[in-house]
Protein backbone atom coordinates (compact mmCIF):
# COMPACT_ATOMS: atom_id res chain seq x y z
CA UNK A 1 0.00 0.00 0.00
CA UNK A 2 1.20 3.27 -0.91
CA UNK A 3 2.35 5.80 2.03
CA UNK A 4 2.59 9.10 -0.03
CA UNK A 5 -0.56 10.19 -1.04
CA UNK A 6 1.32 13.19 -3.75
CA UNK A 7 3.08 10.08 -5.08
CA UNK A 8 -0.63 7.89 -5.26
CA UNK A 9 -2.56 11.05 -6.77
CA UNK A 10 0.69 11.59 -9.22
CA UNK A 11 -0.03 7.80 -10.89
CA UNK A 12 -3.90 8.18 -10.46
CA UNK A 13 -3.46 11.18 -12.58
CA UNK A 14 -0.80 9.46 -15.38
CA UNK A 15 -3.22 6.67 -15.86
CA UNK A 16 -6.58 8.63 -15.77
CA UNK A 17 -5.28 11.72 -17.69
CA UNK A 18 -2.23 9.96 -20.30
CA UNK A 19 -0.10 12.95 -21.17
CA UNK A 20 -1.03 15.62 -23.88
CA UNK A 21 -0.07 17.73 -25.71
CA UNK A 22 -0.84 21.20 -25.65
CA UNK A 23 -1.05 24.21 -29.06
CA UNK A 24 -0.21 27.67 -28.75
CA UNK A 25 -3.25 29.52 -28.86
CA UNK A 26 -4.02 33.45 -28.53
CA UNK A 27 -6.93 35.72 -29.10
CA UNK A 28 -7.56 38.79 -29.89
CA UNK A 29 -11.40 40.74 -29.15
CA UNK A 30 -13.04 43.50 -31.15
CA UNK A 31 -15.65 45.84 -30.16
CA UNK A 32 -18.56 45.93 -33.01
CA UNK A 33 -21.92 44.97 -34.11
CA UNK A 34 -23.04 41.95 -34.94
CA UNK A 35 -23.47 42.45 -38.61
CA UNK A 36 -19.90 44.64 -38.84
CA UNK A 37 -18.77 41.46 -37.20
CA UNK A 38 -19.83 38.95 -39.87
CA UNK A 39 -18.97 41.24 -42.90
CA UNK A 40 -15.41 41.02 -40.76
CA UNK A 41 -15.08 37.32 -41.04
CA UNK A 42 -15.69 37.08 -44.64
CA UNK A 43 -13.21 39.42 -45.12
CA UNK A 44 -10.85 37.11 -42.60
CA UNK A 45 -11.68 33.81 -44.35
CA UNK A 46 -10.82 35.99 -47.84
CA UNK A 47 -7.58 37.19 -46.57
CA UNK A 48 -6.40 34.10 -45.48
CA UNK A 49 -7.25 32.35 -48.63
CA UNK A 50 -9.15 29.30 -46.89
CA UNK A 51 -10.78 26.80 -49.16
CA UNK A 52 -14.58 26.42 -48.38
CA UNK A 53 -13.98 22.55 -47.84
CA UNK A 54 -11.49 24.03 -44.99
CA UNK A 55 -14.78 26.39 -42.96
CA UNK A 56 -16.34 24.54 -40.06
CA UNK A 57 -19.45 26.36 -39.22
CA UNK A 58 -19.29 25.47 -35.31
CA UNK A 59 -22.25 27.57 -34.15
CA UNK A 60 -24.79 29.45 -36.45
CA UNK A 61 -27.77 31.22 -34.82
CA UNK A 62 -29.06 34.79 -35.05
CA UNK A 63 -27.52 35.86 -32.14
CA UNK A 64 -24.32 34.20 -32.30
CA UNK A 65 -21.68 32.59 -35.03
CA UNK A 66 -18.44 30.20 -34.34
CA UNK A 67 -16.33 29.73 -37.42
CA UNK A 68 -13.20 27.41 -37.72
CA UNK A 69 -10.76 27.64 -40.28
CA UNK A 70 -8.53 25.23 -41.04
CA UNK A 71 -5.23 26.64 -42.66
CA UNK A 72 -1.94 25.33 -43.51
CA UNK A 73 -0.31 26.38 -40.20
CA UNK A 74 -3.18 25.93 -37.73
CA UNK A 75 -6.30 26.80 -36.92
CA UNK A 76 -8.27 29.98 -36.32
CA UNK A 77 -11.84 30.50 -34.56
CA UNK A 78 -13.74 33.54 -35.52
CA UNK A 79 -16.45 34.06 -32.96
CA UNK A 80 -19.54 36.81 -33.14
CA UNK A 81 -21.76 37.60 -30.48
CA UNK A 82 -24.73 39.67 -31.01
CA UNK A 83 -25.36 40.14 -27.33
CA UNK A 84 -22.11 41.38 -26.21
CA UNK A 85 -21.03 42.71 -29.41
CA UNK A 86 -17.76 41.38 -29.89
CA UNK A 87 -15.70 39.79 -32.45
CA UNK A 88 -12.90 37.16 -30.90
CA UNK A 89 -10.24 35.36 -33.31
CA UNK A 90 -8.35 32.62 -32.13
CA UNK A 91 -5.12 31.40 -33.64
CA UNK A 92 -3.79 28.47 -32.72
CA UNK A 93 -1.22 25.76 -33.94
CA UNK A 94 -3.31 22.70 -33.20
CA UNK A 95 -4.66 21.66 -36.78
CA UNK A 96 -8.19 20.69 -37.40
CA UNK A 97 -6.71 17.31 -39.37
């Protein structure tokens, strides 16, 4: 039987949660309506030259959109929320493959 209960919760923990690994992510957040906001990500998906097979629509309602694009490098999320009126992209290295 164990004694160290840090040494017990460290290989509960390697066994329950095998080891990952982790992309770089950061976001940035925009102040605008909610139409300014989807005009924005078409002009987002444009400049980065994604391929339509490459757009995930996450989440598509009338009060809010999530958008993932899958490009060579990564991955960004373009988010718009009607209610709070903000635009957030997310970059991050983790690919959508």
């Amino acid at each position: 039987m164990l004694q160290n209960k840090s040494v017990a919760l460290l290989l509960i923990s390697s066994v329950a949660f095998p080891a990952t690994t982790f992309a770089a992510a950061s976001s940035q957040t925009i102040s605008l309506s909610f139409e300014e906001c989807l005009a924005r990500k078409e002009t987002v998906i444009s400049q980065l030259g994604v391929n339509p097979k490459n757009i995930i629509p996450v989440v598509n309602t009338n009060i809010m959109t999530m958008t993932k694009l899958c490009t060579v490098d990564g991955s960004v999320i373009v988010t718009c929320s009607k209610p709070d009126r903000k635009m957030v992209i997310t970059q991050s290295t983790n690919s959508c493959r």
